[in-house]
Protein backbone atom coordinates (compact mmCIF):
# COMPACT_ATOMS: atom_id res chain seq x y z
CA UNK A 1 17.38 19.61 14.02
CA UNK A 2 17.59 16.71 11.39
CA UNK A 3 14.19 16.88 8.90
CA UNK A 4 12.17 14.29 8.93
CA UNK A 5 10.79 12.33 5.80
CA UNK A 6 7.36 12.28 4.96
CA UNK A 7 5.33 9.50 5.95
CA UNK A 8 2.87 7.22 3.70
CA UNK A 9 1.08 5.06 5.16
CA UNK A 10 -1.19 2.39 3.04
CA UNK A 11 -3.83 1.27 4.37
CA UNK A 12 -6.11 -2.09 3.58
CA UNK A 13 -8.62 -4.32 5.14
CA UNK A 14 -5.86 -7.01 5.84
CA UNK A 15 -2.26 -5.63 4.95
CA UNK A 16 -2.02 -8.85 2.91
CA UNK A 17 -1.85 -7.79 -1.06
CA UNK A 18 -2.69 -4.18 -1.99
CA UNK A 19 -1.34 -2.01 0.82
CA UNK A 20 1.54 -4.32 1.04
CA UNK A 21 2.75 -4.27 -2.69
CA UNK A 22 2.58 -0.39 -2.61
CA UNK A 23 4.50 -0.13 0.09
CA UNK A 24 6.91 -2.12 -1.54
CA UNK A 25 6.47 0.02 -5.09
CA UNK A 26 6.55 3.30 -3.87
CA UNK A 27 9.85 2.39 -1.60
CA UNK A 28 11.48 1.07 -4.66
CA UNK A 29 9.97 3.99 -6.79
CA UNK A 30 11.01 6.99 -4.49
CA UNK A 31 13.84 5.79 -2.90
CA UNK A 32 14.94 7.54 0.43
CA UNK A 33 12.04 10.48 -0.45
CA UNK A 34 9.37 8.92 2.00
CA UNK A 35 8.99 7.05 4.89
CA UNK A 36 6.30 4.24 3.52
CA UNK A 37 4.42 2.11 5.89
CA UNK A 38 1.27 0.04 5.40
CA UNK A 39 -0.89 -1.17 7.37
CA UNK A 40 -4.82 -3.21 7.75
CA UNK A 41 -7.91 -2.22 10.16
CA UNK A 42 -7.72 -6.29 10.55
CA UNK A 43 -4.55 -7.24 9.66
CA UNK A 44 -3.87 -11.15 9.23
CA UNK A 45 -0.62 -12.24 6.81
CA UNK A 46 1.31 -11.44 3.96
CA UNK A 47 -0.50 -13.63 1.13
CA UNK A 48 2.12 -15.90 -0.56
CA UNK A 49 0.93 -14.63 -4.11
CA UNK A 50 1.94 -10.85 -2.66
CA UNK A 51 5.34 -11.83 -2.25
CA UNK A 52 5.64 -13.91 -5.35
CA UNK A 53 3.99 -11.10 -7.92
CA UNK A 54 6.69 -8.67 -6.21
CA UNK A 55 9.76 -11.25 -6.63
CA UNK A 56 8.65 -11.75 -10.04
CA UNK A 57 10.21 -8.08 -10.95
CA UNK A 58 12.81 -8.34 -8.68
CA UNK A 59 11.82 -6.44 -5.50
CA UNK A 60 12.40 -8.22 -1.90
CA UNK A 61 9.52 -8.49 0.47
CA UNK A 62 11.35 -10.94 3.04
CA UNK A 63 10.70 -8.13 5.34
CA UNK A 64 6.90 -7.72 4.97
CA UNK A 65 4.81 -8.67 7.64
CA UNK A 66 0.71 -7.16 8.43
CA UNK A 67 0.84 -4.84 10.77
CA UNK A 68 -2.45 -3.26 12.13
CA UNK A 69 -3.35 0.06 12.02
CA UNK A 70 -3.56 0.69 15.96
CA UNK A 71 0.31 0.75 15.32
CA UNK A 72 0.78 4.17 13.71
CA UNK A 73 -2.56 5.79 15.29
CA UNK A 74 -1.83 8.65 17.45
CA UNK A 75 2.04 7.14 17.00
CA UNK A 76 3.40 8.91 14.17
CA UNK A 77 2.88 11.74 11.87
CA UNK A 78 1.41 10.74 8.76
CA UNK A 79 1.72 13.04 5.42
CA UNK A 80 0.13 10.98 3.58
CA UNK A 81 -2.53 8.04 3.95
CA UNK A 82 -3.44 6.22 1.14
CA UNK A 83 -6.66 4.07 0.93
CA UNK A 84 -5.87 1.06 -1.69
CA UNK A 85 -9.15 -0.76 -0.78
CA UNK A 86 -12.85 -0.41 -2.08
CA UNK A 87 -15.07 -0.42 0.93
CA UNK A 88 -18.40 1.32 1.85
CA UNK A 89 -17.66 4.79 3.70
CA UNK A 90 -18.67 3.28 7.21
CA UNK A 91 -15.76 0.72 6.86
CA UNK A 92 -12.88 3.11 5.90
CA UNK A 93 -11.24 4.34 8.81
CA UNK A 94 -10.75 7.71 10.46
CA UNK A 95 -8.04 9.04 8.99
CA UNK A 96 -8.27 12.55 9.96
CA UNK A 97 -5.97 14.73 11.72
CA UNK A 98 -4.29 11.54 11.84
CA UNK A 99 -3.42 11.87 8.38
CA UNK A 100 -2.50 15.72 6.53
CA UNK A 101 -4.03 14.32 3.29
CA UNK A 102 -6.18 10.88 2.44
CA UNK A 103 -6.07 9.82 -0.56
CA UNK A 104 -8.26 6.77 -2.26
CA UNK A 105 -6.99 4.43 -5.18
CA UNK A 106 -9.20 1.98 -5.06
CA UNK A 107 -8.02 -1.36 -6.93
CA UNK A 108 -9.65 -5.03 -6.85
CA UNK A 109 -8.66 -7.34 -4.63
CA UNK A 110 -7.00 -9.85 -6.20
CA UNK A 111 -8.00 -12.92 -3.59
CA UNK A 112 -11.22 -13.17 -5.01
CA UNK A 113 -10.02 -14.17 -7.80
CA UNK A 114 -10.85 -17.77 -9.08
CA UNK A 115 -9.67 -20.37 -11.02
CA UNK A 116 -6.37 -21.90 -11.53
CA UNK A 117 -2.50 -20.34 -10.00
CA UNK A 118 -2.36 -18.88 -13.15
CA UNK A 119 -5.23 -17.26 -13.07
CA UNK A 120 -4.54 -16.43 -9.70
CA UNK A 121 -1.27 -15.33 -10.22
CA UNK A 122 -2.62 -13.17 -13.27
CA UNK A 123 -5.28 -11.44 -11.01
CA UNK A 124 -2.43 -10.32 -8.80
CA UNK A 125 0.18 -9.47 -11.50
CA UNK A 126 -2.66 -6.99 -12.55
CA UNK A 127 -3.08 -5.25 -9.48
CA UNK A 128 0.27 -5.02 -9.03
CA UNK A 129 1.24 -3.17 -12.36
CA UNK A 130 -2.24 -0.98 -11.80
CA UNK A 131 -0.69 -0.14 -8.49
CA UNK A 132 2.94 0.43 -9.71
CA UNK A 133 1.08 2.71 -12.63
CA UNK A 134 -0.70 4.32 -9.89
CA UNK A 135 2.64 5.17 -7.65
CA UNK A 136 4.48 6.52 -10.59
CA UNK A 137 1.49 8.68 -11.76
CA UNK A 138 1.50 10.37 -7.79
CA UNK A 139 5.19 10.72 -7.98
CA UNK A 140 5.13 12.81 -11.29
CA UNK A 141 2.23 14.76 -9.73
CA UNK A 142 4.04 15.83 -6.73
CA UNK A 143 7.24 16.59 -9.02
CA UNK A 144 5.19 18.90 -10.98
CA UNK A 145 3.53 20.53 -8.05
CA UNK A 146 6.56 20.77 -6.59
């Protein structure tokens, strides 16, 4: 019987920025270790900044497209669900036995941010190198647990 890879699955409000840029990361990151999904509780579309931030350091996201989470629930094993949003307790999801493990990295959301595209574009550089930080730091956790 082939094994199976783990499964992450982000998860976001819309599966526009956050969720979708660490899918992205941790793909790139961990190569063929996971299976990395991402998903929204009210998914809408890929935000053109998203896919710009991400070409800006080389990584394709031609592919990328907001998926909701009714896709995976009850679908497919999860190992893994990561929460990349800030929201009150209420809004997050039921994740469990869904999910083996929830996580939370909470990080801003980057389409509030005002001002001009390069202020724009700044907001969502940051949030994409806290979230690359972020996906590096887990991988070198589960190395050393390992």
């Amino acid at each position: 019987m082939p094994e199976t890879k783990p499964r992450v699955l982000f998860v976001c409000t819309h599966n526009a920025v956050r969720s979708q840029m660490a899918e992205v990361l941790l793909r790139h990151a961990a190569g063929e270790r996971f299976d990395v999904l991402s998903a929204g509780h009210s998914p809408t579309e890929v935000h053109p900044l998203t896919r710009q931030v991400l070409a800006d350091i080389g990584l394709d996201s031609s592919g990328l497209h907001a998926k909701g989470l009714d896709r995976f629930f009850a679908k497919v094993s999860i190992a893994y669900a990561i929460i990349v949003y800030e929201q009150a307790e209420d809004d997050c999801p039921r994740l469990y036995p869904f999910a083996l493990q929830t996580l939370y990295w909470p990080f801003d959301d980057p389409t509030r941010a005002e001002g001009s595209l390069a202020e724009r574009l700044y907001a969502f550089r940051t949030v994409r190198d806290q979230i690359q930080r972020r996906v590096e730091q887990w991988l070198e956790e589960l190395e050393r647990s390992a």
